[in-house]
Protein backbone atom coordinates (compact mmCIF):
# COMPACT_ATOMS: atom_id res chain seq x y z
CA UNK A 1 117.90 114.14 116.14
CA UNK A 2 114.82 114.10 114.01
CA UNK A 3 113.51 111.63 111.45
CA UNK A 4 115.56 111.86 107.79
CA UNK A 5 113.34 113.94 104.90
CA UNK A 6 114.06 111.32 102.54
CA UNK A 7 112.45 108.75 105.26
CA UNK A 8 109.45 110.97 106.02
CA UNK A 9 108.67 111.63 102.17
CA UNK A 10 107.96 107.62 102.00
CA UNK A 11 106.27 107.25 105.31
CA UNK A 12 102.82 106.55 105.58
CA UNK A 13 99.77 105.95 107.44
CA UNK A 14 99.52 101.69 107.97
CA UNK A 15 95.58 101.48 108.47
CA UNK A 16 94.31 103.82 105.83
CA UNK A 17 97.84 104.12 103.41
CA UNK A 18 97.24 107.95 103.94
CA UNK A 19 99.79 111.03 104.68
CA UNK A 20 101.35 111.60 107.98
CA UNK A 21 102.05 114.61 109.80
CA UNK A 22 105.31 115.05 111.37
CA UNK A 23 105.53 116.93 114.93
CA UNK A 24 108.22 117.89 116.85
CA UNK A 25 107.12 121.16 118.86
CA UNK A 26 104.71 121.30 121.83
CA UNK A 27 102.24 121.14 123.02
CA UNK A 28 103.49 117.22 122.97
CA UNK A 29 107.16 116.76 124.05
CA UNK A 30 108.02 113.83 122.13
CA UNK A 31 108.31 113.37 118.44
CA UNK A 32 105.11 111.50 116.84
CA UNK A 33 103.38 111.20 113.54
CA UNK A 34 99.77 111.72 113.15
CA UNK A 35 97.00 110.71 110.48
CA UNK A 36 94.12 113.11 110.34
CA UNK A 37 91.92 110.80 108.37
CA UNK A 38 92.63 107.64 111.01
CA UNK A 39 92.63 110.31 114.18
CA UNK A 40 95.89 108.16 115.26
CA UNK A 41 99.43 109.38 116.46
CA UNK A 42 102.31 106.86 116.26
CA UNK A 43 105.17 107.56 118.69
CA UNK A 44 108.69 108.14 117.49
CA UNK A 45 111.27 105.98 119.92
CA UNK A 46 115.04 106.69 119.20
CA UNK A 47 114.52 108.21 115.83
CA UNK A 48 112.54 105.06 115.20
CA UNK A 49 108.81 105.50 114.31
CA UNK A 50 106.68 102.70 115.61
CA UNK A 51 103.96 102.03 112.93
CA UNK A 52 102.10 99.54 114.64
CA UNK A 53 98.08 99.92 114.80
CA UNK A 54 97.67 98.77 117.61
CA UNK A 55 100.71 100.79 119.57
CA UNK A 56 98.95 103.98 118.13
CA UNK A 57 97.23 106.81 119.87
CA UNK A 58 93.67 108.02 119.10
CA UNK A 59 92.76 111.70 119.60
């Protein structure tokens, strides 16, 4: 199951207050949500996006 439209259309990023990408195809298996501007990706768990800085990704 994927995040709900309605949730994603609120969603945003928690350093910089910017949009979010949502990704659900390779080349990463797992669901995530990425800000361009912060260069972050914040995993998706269970349908539940973790939106904690400091659990984020860089790339």
């Amino acid at each position: 199951m994927s995040l709900p439209p309605d949730l994603l259309d609120i969603l945003v990023c928690p350093k910089c207050k910017g949009p979010l990408e949502h990704r659900t195809a390779p080349p990463d298996p797992a669901e995530q949500l990425v800000c361009h501007a912060c260069r972050l990706i914040y995993a998706v768990e269970d349908d539940i996006p973790i939106m904690l800085i400091d659990e984020a990704k860089p790339f």
